[in-house]
C-alpha atoms as a PDB file:
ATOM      1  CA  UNK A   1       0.000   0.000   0.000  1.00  0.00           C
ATOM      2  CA  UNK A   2       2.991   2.086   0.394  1.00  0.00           C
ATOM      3  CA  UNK A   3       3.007   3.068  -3.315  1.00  0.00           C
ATOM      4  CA  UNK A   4      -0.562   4.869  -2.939  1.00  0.00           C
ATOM      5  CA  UNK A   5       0.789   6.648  -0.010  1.00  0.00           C
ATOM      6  CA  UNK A   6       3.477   7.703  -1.562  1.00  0.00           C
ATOM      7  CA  UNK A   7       1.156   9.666  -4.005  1.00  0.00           C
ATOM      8  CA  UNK A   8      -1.373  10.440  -1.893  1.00  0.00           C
ATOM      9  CA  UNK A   9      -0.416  11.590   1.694  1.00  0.00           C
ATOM     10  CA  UNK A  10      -4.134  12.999   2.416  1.00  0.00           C
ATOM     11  CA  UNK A  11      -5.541   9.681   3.522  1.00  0.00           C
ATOM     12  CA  UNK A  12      -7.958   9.705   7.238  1.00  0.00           C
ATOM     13  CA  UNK A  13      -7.102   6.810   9.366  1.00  0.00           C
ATOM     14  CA  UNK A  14     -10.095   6.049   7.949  1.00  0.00           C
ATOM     15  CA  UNK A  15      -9.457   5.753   5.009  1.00  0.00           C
ATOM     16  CA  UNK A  16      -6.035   4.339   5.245  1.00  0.00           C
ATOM     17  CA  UNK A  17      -7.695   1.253   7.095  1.00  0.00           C
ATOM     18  CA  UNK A  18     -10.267   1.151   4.013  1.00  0.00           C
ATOM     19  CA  UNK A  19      -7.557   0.820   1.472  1.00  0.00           C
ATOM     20  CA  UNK A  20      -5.310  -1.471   3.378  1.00  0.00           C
ATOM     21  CA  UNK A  21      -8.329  -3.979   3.789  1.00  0.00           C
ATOM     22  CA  UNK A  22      -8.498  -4.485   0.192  1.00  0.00           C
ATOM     23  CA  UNK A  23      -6.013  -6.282  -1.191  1.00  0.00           C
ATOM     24  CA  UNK A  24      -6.884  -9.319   1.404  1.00  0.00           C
ATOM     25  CA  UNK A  25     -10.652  -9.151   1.000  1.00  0.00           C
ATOM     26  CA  UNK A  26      -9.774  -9.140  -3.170  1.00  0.00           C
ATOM     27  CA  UNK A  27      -7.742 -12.027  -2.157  1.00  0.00           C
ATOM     28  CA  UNK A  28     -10.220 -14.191  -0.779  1.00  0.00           C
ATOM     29  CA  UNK A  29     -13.345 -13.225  -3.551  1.00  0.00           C
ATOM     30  CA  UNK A  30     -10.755 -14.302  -5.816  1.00  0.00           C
ATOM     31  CA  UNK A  31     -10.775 -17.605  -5.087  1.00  0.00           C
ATOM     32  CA  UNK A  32     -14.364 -17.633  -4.974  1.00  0.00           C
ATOM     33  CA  UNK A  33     -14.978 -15.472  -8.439  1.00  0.00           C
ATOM     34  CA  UNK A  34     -12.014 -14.109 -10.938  1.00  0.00           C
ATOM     35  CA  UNK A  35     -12.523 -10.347 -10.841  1.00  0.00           C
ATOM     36  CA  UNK A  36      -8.953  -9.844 -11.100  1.00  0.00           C
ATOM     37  CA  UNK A  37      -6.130 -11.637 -12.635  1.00  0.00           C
ATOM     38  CA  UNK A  38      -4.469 -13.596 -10.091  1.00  0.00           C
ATOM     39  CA  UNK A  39      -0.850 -12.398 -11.568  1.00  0.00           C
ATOM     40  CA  UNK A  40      -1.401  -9.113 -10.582  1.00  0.00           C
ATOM     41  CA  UNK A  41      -2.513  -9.372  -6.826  1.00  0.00           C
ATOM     42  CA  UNK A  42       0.952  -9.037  -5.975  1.00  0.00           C
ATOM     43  CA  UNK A  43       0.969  -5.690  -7.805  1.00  0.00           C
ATOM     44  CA  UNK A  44      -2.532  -5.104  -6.765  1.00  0.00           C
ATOM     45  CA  UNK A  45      -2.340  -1.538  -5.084  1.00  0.00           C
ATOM     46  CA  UNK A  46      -0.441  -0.350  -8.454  1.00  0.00           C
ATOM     47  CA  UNK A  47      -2.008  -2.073 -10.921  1.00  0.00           C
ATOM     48  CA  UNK A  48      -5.680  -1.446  -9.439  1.00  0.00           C
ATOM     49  CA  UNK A  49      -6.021   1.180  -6.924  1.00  0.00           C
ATOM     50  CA  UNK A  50      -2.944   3.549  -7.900  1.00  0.00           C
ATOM     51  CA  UNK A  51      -4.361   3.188 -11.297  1.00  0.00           C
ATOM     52  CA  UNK A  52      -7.589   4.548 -10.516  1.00  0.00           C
ATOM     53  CA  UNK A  53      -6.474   7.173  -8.442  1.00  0.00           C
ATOM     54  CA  UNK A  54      -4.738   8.577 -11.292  1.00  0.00           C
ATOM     55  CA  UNK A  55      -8.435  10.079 -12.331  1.00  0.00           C
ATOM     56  CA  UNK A  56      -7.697  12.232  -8.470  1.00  0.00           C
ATOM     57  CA  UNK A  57      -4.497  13.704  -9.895  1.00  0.00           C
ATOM     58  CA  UNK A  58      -6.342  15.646 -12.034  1.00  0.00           C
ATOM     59  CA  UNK A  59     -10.259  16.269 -11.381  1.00  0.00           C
ATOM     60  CA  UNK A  60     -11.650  16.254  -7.721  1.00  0.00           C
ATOM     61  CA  UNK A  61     -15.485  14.829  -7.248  1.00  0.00           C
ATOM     62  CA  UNK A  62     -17.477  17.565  -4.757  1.00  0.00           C
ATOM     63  CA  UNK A  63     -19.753  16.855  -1.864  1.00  0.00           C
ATOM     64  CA  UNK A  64     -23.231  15.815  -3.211  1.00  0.00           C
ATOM     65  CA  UNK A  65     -22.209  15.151  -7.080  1.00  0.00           C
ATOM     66  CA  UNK A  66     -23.066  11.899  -8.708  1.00  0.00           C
ATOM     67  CA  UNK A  67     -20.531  10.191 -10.640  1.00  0.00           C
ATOM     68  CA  UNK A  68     -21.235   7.152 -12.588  1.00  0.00           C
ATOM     69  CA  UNK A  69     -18.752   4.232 -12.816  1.00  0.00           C
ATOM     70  CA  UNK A  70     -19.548   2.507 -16.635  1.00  0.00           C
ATOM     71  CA  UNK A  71     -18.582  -1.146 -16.842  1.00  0.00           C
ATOM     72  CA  UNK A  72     -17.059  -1.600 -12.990  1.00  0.00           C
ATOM     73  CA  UNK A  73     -16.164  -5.110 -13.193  1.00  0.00           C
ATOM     74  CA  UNK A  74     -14.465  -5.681  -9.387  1.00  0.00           C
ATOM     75  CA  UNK A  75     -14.838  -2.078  -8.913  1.00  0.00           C
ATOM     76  CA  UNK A  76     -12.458  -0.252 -10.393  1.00  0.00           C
ATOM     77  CA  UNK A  77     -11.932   2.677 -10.672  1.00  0.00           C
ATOM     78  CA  UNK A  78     -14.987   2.953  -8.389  1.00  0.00           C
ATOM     79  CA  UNK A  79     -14.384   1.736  -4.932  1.00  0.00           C
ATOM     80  CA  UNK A  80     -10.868   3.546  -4.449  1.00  0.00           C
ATOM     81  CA  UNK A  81     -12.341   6.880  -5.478  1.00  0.00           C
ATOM     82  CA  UNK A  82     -15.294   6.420  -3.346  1.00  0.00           C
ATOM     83  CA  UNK A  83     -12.520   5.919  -0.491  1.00  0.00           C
ATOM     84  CA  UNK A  84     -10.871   9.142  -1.656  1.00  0.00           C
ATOM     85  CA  UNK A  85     -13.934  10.704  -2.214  1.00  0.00           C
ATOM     86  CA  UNK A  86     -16.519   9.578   0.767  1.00  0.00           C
ATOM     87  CA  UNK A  87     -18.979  12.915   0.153  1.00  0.00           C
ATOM     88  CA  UNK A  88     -19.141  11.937  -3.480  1.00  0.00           C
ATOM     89  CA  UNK A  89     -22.028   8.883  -4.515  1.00  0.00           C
ATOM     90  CA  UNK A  90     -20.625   6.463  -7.031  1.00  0.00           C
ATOM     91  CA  UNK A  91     -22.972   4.160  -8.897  1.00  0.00           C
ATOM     92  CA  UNK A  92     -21.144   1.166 -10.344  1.00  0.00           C
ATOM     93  CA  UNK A  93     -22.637  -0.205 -13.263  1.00  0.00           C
ATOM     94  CA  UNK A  94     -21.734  -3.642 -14.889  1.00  0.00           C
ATOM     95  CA  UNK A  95     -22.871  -6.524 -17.218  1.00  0.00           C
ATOM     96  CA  UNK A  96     -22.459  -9.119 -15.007  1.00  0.00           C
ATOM     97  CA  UNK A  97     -23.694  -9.581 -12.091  1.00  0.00           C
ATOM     98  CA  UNK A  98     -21.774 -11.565 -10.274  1.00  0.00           C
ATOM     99  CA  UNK A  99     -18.978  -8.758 -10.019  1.00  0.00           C
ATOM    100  CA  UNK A 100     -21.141  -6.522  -8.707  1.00  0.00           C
ATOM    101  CA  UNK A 101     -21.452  -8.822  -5.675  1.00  0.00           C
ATOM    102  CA  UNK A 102     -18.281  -8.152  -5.180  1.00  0.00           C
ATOM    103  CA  UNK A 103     -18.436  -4.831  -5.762  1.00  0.00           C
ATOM    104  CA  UNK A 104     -21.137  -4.949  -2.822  1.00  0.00           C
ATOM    105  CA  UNK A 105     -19.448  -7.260  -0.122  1.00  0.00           C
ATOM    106  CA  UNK A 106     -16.417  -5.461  -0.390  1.00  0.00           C
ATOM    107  CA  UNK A 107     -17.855  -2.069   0.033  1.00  0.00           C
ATOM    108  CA  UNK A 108     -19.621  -3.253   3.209  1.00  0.00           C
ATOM    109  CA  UNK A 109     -16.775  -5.049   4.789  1.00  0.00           C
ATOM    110  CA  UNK A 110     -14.953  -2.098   4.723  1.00  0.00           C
ATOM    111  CA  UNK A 111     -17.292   0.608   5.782  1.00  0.00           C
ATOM    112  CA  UNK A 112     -18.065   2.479   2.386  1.00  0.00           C
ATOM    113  CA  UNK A 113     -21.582   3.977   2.463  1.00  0.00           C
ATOM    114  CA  UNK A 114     -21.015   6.004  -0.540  1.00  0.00           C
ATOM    115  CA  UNK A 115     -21.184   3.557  -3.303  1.00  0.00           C
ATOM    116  CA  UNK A 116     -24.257   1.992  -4.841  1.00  0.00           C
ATOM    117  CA  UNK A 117     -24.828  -0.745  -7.389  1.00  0.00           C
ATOM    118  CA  UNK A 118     -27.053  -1.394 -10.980  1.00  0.00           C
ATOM    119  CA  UNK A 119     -26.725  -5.018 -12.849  1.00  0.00           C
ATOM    120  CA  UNK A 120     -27.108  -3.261 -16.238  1.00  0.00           C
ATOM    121  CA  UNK A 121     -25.569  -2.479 -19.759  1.00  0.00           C
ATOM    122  CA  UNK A 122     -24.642   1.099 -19.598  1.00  0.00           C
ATOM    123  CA  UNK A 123     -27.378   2.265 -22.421  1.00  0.00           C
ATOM    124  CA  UNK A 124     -30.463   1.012 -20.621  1.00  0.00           C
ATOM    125  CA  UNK A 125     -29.981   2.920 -17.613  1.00  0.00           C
ATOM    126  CA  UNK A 126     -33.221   5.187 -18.231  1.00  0.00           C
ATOM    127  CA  UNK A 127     -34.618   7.715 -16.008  1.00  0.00           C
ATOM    128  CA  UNK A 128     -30.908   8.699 -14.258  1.00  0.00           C
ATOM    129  CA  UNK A 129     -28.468  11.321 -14.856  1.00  0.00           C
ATOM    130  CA  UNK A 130     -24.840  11.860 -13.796  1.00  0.00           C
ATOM    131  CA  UNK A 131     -22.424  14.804 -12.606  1.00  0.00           C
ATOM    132  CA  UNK A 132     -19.504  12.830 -14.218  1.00  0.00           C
ATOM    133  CA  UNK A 133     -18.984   9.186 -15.384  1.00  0.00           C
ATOM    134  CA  UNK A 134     -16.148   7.126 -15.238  1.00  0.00           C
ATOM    135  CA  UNK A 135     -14.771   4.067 -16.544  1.00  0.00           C
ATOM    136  CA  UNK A 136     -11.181   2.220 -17.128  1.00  0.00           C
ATOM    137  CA  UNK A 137     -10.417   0.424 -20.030  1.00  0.00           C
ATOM    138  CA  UNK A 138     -14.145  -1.129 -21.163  1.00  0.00           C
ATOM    139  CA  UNK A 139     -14.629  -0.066 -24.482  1.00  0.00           C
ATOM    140  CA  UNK A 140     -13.519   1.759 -27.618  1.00  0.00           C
ATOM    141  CA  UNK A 141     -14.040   5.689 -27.013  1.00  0.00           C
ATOM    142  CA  UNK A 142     -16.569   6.074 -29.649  1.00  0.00           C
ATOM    143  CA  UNK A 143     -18.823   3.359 -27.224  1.00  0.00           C
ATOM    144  CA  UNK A 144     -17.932   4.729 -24.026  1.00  0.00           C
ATOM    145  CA  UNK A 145     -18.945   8.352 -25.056  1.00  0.00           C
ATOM    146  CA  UNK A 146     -22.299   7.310 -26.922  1.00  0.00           C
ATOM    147  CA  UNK A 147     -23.198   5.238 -23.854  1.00  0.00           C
ATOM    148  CA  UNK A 148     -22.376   8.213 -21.328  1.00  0.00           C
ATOM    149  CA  UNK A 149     -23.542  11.267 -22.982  1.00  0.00           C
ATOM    150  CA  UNK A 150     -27.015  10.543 -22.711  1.00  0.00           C
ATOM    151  CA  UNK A 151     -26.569  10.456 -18.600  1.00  0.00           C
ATOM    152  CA  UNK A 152     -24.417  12.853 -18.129  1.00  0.00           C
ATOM    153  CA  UNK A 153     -26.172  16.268 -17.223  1.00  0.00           C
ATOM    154  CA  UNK A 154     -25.165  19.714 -18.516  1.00  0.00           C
ATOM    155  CA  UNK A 155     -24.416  21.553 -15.051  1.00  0.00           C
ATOM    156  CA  UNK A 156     -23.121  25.188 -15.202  1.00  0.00           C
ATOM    157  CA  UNK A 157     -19.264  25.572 -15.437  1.00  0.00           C
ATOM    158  CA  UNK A 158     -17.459  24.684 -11.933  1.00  0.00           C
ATOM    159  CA  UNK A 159     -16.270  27.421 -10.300  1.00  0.00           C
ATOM    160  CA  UNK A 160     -12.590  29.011 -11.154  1.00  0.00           C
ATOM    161  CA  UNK A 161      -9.643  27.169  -9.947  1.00  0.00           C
ATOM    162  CA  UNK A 162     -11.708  23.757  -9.554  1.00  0.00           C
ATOM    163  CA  UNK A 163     -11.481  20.780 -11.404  1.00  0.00           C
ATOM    164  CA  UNK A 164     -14.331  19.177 -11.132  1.00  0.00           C
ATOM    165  CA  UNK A 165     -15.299  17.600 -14.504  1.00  0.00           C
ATOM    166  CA  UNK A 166     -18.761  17.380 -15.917  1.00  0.00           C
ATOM    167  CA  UNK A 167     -18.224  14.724 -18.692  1.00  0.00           C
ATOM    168  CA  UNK A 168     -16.891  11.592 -19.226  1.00  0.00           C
ATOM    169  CA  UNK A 169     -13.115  10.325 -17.712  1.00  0.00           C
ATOM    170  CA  UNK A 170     -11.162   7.569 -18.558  1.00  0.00           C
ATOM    171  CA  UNK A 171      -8.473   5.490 -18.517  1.00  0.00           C
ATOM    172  CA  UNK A 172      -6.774   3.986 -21.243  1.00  0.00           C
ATOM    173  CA  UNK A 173      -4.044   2.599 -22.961  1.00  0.00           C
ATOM    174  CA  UNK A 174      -1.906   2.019 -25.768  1.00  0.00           C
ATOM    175  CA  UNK A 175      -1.703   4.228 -29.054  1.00  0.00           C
ATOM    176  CA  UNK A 176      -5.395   5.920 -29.220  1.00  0.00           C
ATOM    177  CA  UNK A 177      -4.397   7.851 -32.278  1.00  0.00           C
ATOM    178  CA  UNK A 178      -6.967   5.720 -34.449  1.00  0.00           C
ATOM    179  CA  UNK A 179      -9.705   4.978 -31.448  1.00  0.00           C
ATOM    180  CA  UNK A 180      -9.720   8.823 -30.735  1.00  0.00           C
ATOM    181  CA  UNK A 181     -10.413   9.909 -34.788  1.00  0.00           C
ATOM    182  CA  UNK A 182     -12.784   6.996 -34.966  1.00  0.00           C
ATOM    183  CA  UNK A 183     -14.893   8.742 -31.740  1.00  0.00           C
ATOM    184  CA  UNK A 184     -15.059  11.925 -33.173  1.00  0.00           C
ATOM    185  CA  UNK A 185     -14.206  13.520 -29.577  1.00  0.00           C
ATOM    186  CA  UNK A 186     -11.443  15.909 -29.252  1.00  0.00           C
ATOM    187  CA  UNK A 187     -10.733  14.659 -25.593  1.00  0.00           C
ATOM    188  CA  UNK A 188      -8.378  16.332 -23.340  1.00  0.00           C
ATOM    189  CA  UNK A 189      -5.383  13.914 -22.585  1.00  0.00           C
ATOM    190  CA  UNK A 190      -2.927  13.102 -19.955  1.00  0.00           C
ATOM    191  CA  UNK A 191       0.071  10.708 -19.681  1.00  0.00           C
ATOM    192  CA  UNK A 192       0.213   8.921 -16.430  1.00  0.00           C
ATOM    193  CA  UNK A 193       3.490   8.255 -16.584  1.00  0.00           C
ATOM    194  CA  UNK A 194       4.074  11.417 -15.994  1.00  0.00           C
ATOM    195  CA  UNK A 195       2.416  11.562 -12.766  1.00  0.00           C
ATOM    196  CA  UNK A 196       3.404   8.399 -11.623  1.00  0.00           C
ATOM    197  CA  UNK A 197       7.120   7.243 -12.071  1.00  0.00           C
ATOM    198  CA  UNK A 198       6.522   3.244 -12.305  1.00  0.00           C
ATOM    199  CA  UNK A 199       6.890   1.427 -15.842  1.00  0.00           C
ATOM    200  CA  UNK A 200       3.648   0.133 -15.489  1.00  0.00           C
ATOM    201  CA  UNK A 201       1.853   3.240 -16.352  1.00  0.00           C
ATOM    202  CA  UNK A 202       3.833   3.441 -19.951  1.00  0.00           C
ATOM    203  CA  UNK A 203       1.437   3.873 -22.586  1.00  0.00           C
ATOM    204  CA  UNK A 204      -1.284   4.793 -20.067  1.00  0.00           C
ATOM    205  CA  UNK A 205      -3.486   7.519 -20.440  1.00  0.00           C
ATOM    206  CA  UNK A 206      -6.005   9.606 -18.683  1.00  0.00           C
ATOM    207  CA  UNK A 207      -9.332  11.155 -21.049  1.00  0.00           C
ATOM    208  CA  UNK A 208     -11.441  13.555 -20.417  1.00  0.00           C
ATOM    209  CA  UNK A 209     -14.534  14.486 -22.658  1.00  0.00           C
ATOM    210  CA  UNK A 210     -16.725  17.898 -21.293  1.00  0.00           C
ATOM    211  CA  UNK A 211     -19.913  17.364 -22.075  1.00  0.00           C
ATOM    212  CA  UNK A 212     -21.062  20.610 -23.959  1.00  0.00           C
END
């Protein structure tokens, strides 16, 4: 856990206990249901939660908003900003359902009221709207901006000096040259590693889409 820390020297005791329950409750729904490869548990906090966190680097989620995470899977990036982020409610949203259990016991073991749950594909959620959604490394861009503009609402610009994005956020990676003409977005782009120094984050991005 020392690599998140090393980022991110903010943490509550509460929340420090939160994160360093993770890795050992991922550990034993593992062997119950694959939600993560079993090769990277021993680089869990940087593959999985340091990953996530990267979206905190750059855009902060405010008390109250709503914020949308499309295709969760074990909940990521989800459940470590909801840790970051405990005024902020995440909805995780997945396919399958059996991840979102998960998703679920996890959240309870370790205290995290914030975070709520849908067994659903991302376009039909009806009736619901968003501050913000995000999502890490589901779909082509093209998808993942057809299936979140339709939820996302079109608040009033944030106030100067904050980051808080109204739009879609991502994580990604590999060359999006092609994926990003093919969306027809013009999305605002970030290389992560240049905010973290580890080789895994090589080739990794972070995307950000305004809604307009």
């Amino acid at each position: 856990m020392e690599i998140v820390t090393r980022y991110f020297s903010d943490f509550s005791a509460e929340q420090l206990k939160q994160l360093a329950a993770l890795k050992e409750l991922y550990e034993e729904w593992n062997t119950k249901i694959n939600v993560i490869s079993r090769k990277d548990m021993d680089n869990f906090y940087e593959h999985h939660v340091l990953h996530s966190l990267a979206i905190a680097t750059t855009f902060s989620f405010a008390k109250g908003m709503e914020v949308m995470d499309l295709g969760c899977g074990g909940g990521f990036p989800g459940i470590p900003l909801a840790i970051l982020f405990p005024d902020t409610k995440f909805h995780l949203v997945d396919s399958i359902n059996k991840k979102l259990k998960v998703v679920a016991e996890i959240s309870q073991a370790i205290g995290l009221h914030n975070i709520t749950v849908q067994h659903s594909r991302a376009e039909d959620i009806k009736g619901r709207k968003f501050d913000a959604v995000v999502s890490r490394a589901v779909a082509p861009l093209k998808d993942l901006w057809g299936w979140s503009r339709p939820l996302i609402r079109k608040n009033p610009p944030s106030p100067p000096g904050t980051d808080i994005p109204n739009g879609l956020v991502c994580l990604k990676g590999g060359d999006l040259t092609q994926e990003v003409f093919e969306s027809g977005c013009k999305p605002m782009v970030w290389e992560i590693e240049k905010l973290f120094e580890e080789e895994f984050f090589k080739e990794k991005y972070l995307l950000y889409v305004p809604i307009r």
